[in-house]
N, C-alpha and C. Protein backbone atom coordinates (compact mmCIF):
# COMPACT_ATOMS: atom_id res chain seq x y z
N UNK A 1 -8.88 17.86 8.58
CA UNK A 1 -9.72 16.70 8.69
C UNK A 1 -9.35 15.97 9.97
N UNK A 2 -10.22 15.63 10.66
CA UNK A 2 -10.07 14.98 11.68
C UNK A 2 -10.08 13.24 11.82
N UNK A 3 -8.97 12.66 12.44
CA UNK A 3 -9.16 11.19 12.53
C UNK A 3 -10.63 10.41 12.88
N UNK A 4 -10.70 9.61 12.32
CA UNK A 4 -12.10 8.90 12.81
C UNK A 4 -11.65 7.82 13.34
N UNK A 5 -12.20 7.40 14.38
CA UNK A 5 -11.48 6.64 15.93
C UNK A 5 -11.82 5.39 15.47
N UNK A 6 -12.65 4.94 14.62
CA UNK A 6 -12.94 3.70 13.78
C UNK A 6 -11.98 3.56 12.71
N UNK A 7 -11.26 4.06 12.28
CA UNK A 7 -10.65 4.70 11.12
C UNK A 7 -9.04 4.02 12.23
N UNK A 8 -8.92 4.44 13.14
CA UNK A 8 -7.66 4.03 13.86
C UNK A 8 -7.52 3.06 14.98
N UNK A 9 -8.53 2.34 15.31
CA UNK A 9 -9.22 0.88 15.96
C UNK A 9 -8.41 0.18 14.55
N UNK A 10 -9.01 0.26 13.76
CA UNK A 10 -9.13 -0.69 12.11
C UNK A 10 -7.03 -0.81 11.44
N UNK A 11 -6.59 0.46 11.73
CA UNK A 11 -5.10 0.58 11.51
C UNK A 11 -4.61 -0.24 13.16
N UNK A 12 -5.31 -0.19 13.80
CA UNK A 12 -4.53 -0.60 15.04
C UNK A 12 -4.58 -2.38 14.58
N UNK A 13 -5.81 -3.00 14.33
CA UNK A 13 -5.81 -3.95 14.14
C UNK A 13 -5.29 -4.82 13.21
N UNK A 14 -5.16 -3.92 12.10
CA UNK A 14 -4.08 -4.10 10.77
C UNK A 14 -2.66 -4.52 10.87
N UNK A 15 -2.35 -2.94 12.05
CA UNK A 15 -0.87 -3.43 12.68
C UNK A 15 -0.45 -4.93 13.26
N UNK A 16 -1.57 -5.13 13.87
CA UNK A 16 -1.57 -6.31 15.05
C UNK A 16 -1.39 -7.20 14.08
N UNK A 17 -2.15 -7.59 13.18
CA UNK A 17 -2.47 -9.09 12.02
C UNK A 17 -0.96 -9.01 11.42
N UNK A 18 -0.65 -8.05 10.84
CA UNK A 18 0.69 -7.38 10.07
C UNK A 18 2.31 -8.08 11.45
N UNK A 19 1.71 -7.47 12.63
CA UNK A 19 2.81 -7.79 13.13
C UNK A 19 2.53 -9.69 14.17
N UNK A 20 1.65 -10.04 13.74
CA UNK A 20 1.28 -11.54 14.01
C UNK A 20 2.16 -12.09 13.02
N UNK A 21 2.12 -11.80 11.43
CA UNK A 21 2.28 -12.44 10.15
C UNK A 21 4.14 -12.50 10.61
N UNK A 22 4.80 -11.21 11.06
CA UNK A 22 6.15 -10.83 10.73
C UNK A 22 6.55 -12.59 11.97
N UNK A 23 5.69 -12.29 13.21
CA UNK A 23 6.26 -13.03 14.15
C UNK A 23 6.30 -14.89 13.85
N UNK A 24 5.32 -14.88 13.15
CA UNK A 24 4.99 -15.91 12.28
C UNK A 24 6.10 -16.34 11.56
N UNK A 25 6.19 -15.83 10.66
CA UNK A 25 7.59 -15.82 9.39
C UNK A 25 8.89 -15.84 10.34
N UNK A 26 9.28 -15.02 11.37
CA UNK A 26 10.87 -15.02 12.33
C UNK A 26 10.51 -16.64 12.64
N UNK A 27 9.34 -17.16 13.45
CA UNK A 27 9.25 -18.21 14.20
C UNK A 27 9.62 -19.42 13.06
N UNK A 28 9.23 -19.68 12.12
CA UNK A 28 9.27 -20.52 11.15
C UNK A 28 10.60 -20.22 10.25
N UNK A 29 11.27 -19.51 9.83
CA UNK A 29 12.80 -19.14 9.20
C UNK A 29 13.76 -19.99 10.62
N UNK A 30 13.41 -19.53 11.72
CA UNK A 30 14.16 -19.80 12.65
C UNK A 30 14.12 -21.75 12.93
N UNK A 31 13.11 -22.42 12.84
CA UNK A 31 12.67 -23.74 12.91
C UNK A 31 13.12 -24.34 11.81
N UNK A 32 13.02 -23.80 10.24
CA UNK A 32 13.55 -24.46 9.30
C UNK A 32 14.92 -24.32 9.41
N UNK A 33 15.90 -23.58 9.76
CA UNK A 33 16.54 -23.25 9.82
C UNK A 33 18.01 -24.37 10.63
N UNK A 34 17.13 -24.82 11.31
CA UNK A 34 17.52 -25.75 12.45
C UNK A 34 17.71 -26.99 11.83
N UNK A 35 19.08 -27.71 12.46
CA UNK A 35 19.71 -29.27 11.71
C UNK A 35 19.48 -30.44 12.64
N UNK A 36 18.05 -31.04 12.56
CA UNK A 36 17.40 -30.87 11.61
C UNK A 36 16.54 -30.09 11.75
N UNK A 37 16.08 -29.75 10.72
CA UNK A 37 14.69 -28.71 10.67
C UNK A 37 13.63 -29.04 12.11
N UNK A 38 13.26 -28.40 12.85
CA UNK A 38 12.04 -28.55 13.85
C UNK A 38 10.72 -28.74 13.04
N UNK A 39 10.89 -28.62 12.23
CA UNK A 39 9.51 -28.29 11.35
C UNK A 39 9.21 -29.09 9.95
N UNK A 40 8.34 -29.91 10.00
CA UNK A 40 7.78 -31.15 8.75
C UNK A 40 7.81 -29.44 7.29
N UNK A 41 8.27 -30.18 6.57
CA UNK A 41 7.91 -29.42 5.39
C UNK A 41 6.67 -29.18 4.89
N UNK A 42 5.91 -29.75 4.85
CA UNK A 42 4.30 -29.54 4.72
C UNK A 42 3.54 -28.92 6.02
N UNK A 43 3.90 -28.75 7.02
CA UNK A 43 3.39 -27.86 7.90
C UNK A 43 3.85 -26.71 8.04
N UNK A 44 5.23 -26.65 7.43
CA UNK A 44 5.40 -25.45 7.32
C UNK A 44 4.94 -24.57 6.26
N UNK A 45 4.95 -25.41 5.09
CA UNK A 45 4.22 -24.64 3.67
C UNK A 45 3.02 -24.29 4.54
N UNK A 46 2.20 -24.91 4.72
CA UNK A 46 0.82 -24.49 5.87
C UNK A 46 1.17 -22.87 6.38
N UNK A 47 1.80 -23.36 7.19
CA UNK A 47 2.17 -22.50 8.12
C UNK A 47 2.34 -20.96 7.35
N UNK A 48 3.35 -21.10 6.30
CA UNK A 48 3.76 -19.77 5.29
C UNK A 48 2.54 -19.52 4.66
N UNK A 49 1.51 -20.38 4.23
CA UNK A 49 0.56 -19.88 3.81
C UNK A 49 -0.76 -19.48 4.59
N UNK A 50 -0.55 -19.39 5.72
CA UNK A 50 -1.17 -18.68 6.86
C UNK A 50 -0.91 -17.52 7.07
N UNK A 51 1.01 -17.31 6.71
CA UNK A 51 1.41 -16.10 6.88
C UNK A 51 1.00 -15.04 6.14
N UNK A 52 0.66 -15.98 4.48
CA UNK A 52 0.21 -14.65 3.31
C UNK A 52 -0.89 -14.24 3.55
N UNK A 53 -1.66 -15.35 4.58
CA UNK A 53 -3.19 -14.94 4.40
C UNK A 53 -3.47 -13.62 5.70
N UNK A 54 -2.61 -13.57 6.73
CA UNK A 54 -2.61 -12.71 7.43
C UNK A 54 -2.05 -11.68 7.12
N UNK A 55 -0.89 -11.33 6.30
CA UNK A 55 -0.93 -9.83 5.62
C UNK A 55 -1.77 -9.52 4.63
N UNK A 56 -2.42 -10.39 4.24
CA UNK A 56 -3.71 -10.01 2.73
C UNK A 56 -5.08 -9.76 3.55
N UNK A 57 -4.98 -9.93 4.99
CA UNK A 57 -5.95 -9.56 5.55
C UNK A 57 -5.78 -8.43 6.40
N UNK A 58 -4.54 -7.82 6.52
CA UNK A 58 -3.66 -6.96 7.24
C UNK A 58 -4.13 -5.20 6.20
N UNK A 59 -3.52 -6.08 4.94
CA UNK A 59 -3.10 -5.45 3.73
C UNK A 59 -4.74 -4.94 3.40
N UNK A 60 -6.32 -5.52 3.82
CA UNK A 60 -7.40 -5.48 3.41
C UNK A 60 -8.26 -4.38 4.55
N UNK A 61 -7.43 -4.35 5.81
CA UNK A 61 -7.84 -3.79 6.59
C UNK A 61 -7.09 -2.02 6.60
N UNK A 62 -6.01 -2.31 6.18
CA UNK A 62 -5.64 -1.27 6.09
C UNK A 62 -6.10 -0.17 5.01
N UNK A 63 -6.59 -0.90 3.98
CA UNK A 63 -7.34 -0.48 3.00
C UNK A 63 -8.73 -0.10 3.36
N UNK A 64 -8.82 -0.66 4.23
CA UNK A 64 -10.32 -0.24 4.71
C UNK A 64 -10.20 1.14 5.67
N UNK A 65 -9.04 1.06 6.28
CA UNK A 65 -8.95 2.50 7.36
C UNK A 65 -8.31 3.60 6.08
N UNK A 66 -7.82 3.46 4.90
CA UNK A 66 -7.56 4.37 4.13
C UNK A 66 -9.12 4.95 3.52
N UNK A 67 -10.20 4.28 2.79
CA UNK A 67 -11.13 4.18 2.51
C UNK A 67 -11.72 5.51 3.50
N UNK A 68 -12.39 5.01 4.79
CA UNK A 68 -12.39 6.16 5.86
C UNK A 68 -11.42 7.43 6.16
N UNK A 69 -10.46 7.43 5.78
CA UNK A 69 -9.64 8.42 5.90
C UNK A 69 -10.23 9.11 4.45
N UNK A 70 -9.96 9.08 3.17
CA UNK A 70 -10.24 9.93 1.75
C UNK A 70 -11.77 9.63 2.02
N UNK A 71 -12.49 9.45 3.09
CA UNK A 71 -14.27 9.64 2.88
C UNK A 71 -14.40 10.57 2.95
N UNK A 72 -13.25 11.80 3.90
CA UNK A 72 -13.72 13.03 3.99
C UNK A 72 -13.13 14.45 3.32
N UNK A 73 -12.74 13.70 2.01
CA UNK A 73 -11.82 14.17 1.12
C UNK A 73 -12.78 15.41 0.15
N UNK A 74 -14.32 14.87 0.13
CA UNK A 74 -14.96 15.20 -0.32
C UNK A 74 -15.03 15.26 -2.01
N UNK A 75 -14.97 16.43 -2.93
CA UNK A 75 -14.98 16.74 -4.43
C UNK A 75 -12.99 16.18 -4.77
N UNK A 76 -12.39 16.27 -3.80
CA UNK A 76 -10.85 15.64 -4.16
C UNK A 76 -10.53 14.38 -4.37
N UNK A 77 -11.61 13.48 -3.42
CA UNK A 77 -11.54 12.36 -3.74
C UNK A 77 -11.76 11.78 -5.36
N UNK A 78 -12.59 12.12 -6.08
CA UNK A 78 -13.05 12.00 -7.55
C UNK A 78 -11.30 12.42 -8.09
N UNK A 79 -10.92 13.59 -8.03
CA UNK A 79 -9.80 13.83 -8.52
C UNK A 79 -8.80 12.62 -8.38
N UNK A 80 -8.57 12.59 -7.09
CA UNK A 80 -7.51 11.52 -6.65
C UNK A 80 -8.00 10.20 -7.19
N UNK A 81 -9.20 9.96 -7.72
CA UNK A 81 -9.28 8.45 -8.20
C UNK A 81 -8.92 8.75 -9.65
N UNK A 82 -9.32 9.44 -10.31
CA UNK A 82 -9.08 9.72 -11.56
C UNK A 82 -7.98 9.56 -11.86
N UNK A 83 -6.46 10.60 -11.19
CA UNK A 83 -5.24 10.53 -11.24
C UNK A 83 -4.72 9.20 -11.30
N UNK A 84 -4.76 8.37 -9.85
CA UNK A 84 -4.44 7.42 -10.22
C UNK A 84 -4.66 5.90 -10.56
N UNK A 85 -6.10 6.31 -11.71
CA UNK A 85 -6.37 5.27 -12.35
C UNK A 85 -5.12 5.57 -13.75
N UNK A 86 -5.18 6.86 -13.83
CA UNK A 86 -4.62 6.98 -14.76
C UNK A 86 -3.21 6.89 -14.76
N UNK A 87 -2.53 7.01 -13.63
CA UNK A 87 -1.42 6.18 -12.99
C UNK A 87 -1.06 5.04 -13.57
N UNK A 88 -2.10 4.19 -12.84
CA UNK A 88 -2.31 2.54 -13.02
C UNK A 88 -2.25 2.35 -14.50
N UNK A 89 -2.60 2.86 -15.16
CA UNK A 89 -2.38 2.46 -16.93
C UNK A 89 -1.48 2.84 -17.07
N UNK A 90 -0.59 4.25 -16.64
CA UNK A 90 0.76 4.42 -17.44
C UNK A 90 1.59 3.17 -16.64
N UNK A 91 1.69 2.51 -15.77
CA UNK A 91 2.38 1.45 -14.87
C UNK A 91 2.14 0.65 -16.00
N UNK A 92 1.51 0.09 -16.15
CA UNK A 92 1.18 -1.51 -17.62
C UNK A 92 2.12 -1.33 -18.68
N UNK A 93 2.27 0.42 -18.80
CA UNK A 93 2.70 0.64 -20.47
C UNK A 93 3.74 1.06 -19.96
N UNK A 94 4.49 1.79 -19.20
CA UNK A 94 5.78 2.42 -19.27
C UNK A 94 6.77 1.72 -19.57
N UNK A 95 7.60 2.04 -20.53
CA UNK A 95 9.05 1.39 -21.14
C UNK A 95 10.22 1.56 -20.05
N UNK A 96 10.66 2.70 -19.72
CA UNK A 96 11.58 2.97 -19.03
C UNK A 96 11.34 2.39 -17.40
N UNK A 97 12.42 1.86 -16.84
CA UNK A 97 11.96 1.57 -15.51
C UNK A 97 12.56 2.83 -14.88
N UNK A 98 13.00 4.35 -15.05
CA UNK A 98 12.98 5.36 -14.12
C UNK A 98 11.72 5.61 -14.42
N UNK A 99 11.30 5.75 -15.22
CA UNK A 99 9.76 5.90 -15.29
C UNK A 99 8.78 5.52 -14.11
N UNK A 100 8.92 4.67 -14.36
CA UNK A 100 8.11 3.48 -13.40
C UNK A 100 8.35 3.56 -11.76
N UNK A 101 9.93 4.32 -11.10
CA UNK A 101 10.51 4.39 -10.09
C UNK A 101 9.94 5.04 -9.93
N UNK A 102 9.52 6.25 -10.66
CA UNK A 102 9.25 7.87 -9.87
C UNK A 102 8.00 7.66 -10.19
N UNK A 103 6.94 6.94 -11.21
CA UNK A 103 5.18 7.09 -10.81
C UNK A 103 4.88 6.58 -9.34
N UNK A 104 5.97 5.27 -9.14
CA UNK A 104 5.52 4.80 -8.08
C UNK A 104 5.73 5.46 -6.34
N UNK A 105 6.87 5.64 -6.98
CA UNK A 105 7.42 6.91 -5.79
C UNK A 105 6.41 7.74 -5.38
N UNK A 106 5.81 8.26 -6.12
CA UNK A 106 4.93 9.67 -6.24
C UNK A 106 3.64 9.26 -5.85
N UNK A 107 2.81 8.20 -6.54
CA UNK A 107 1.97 7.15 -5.89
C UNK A 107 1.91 7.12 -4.35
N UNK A 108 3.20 6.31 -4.04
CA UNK A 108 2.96 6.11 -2.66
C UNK A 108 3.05 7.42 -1.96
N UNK A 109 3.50 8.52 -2.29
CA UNK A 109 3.79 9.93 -1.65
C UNK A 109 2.41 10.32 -1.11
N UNK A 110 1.41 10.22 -2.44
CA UNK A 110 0.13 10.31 -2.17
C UNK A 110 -0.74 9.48 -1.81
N UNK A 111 -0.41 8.24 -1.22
CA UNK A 111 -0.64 7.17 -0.36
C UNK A 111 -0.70 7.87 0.83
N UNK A 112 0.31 8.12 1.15
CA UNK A 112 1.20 8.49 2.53
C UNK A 112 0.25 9.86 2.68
N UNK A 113 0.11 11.13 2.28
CA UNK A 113 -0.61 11.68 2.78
C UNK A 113 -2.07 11.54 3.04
N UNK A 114 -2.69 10.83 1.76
CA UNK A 114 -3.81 10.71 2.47
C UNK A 114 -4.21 10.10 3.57
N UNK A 115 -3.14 8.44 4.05
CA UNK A 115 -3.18 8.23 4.82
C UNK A 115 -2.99 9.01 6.27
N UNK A 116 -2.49 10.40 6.35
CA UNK A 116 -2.22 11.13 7.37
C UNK A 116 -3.49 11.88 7.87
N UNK A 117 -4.20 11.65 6.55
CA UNK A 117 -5.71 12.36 7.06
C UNK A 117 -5.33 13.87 6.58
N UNK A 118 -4.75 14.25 6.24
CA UNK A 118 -4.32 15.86 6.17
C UNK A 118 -4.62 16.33 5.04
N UNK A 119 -5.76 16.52 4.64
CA UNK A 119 -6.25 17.22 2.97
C UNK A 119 -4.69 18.16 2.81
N UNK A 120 -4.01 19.48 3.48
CA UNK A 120 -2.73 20.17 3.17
C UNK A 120 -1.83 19.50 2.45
N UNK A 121 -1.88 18.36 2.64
CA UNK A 121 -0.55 17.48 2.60
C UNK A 121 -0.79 16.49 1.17
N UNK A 122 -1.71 16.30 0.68
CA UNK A 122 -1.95 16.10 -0.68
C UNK A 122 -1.38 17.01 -1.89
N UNK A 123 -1.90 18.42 -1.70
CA UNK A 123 -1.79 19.25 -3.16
C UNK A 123 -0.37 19.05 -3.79
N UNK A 124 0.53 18.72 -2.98
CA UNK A 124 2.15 18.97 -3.81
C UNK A 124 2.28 17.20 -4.37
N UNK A 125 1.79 16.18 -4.10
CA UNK A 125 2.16 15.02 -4.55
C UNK A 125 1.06 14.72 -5.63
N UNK A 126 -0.39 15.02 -5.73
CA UNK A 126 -1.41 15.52 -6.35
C UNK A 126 -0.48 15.74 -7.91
N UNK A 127 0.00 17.41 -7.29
CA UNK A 127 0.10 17.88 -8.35
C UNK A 127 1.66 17.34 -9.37
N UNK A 128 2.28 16.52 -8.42
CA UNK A 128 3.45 16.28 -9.61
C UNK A 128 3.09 14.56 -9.99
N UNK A 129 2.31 13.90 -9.70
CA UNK A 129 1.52 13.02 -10.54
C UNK A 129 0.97 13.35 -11.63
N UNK A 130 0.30 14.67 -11.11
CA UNK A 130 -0.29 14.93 -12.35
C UNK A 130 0.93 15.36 -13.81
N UNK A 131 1.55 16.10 -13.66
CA UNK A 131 2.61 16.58 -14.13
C UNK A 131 3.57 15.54 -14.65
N UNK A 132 3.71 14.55 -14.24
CA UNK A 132 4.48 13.65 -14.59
C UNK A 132 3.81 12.43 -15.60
N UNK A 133 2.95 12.52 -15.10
CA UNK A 133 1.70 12.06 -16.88
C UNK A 133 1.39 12.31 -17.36
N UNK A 134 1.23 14.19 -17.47
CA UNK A 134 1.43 15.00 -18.98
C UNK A 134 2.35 14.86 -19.74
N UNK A 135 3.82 14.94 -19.00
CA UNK A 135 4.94 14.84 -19.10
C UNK A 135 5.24 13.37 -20.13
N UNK A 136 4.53 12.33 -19.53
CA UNK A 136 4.44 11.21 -20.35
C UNK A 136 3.36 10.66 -21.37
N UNK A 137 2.44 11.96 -21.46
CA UNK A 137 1.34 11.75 -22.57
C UNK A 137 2.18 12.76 -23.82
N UNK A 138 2.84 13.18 -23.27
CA UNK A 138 3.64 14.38 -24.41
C UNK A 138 4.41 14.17 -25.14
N UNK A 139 3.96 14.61 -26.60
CA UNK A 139 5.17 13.44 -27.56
C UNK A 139 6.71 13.70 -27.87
N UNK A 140 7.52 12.91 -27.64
CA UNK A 140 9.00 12.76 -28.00
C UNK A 140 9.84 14.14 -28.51
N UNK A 141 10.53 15.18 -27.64
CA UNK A 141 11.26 16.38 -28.20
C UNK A 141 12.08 16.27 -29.29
């Protein structure tokens, strides 16, 4: 699968908002920080809540260049939503928190490739999601 140059404009710009937010947060830790503070407490709450709003817009864009990336996933994409919707419900219910370490682990594994654009690079994280929620639909040995 090939990158779509809109698809990496959109991650470029993600980065940028993402790394606005980080410079944001150093600049303001560093001001409160200071005796006395450089910074009114209510402008800074401001300020931090500028910061959330620029990674939730960071965090929205990047979602949007993932979106374009699994567009050309084709009949896998259906699979991959299926999986991890069904993910997302064992997350609500799981008792054990190794449980919970390794769906999420595995989750983001298959985050991470699709984000690479590389249909190859799916089937092995694909398949032990899947495996690991049979594994947990399967009753007690």
């Amino acid at each position: 699968m090939t990158t779509n140059p809109l698809q990496l404009d959109i991650e470029a710009l993600a980065d940028s908002l993402s790394a606005s937010a980080d410079a944001l947060h150093t600049r303001l830790m560093r001001d409160i920080r200071q005796k006395p503070p450089a910074i009114a407490q209510t402008v800074a709450q401001a300020l931090f809540e500028n910061e959330v709003a620029l990674r939730q817009r960071a965090n929205s864009l990047y979602l949007e260049a993932a979106v374009l990336a699994a567009s050309g996933l084709g009949g896998t994409q259906q699979q991959l939503l299926d999986v991890t919707a069904r993910a997302q419900e064992k997350i609500r219910k799981i008792q054990h928190t190794k449980d919970l370490i390794q769906l999420t682990g595995e989750l983001l594994s298959l985050a991470a490739a699709i984000a690479t654009g590389k249909p190859d690079k799916l089937a092995k994280p694909f398949e032990t999601i899947k495996h690991h929620l049979q594994a947990m639909d399967a009753p007690p040995a």
